[in-house]
Protein backbone atom coordinates (compact mmCIF):
# COMPACT_ATOMS: atom_id res chain seq x y z
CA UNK A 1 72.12 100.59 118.78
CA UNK A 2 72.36 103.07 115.80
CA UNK A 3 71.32 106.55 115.35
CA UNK A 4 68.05 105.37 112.99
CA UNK A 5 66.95 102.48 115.62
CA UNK A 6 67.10 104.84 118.61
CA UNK A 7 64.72 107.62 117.01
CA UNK A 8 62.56 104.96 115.48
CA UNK A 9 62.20 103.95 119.50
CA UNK A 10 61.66 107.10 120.95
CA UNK A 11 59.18 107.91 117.72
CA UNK A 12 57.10 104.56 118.44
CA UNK A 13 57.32 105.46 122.52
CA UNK A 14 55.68 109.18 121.76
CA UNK A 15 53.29 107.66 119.57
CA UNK A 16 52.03 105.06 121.84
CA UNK A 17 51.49 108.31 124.50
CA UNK A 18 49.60 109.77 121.73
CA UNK A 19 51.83 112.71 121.53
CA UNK A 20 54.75 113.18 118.43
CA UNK A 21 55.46 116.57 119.13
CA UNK A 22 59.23 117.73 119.04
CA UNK A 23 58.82 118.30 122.70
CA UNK A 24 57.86 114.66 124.05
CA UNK A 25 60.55 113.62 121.30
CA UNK A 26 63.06 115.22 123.33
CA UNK A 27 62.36 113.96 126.79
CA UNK A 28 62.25 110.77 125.89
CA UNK A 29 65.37 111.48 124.39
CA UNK A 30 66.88 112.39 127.65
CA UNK A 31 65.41 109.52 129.36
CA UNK A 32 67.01 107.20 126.90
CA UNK A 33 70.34 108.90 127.23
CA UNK A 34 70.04 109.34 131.32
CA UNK A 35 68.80 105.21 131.34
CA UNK A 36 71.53 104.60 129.20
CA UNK A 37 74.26 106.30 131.07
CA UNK A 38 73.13 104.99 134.57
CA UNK A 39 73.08 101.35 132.97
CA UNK A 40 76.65 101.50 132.01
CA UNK A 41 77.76 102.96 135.28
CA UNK A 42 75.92 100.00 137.02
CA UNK A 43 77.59 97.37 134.86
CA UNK A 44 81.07 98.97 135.50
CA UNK A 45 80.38 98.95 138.79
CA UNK A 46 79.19 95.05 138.62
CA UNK A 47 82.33 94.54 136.93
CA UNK A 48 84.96 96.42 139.24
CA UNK A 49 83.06 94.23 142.25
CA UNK A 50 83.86 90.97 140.41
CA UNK A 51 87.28 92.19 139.72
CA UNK A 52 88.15 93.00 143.28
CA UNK A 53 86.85 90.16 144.24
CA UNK A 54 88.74 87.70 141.84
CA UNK A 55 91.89 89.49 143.09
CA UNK A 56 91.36 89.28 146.65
């Protein structure tokens, strides 16, 4: 996802909590980025446990 669709999200997530301040902007940032990061770790993970199992 690009730069423009990700703040478009997070702009559309503080609206629908009824709160656009920079502040609420932000956390959600950091949610997005901390959801993001722990979603990739968990499909490596998946992945290295398919691999070691192929090779076994």
């Amino acid at each position: 996802m690009d730069e423009k669709k990700r703040q478009e999200a997070l702009a559309d997530a503080a609206s629908r909590l009824g709160d656009n301040s920079a502040a609420t902007l932000g956390v959600l940032g950091e949610l997005w980025d901390q959801a993001f990061f722990e979603g990739r770790l968990a499909a490596l993970d998946e992945l290295q446990d398919r691999l070691c199992v192929c090779m076994k």
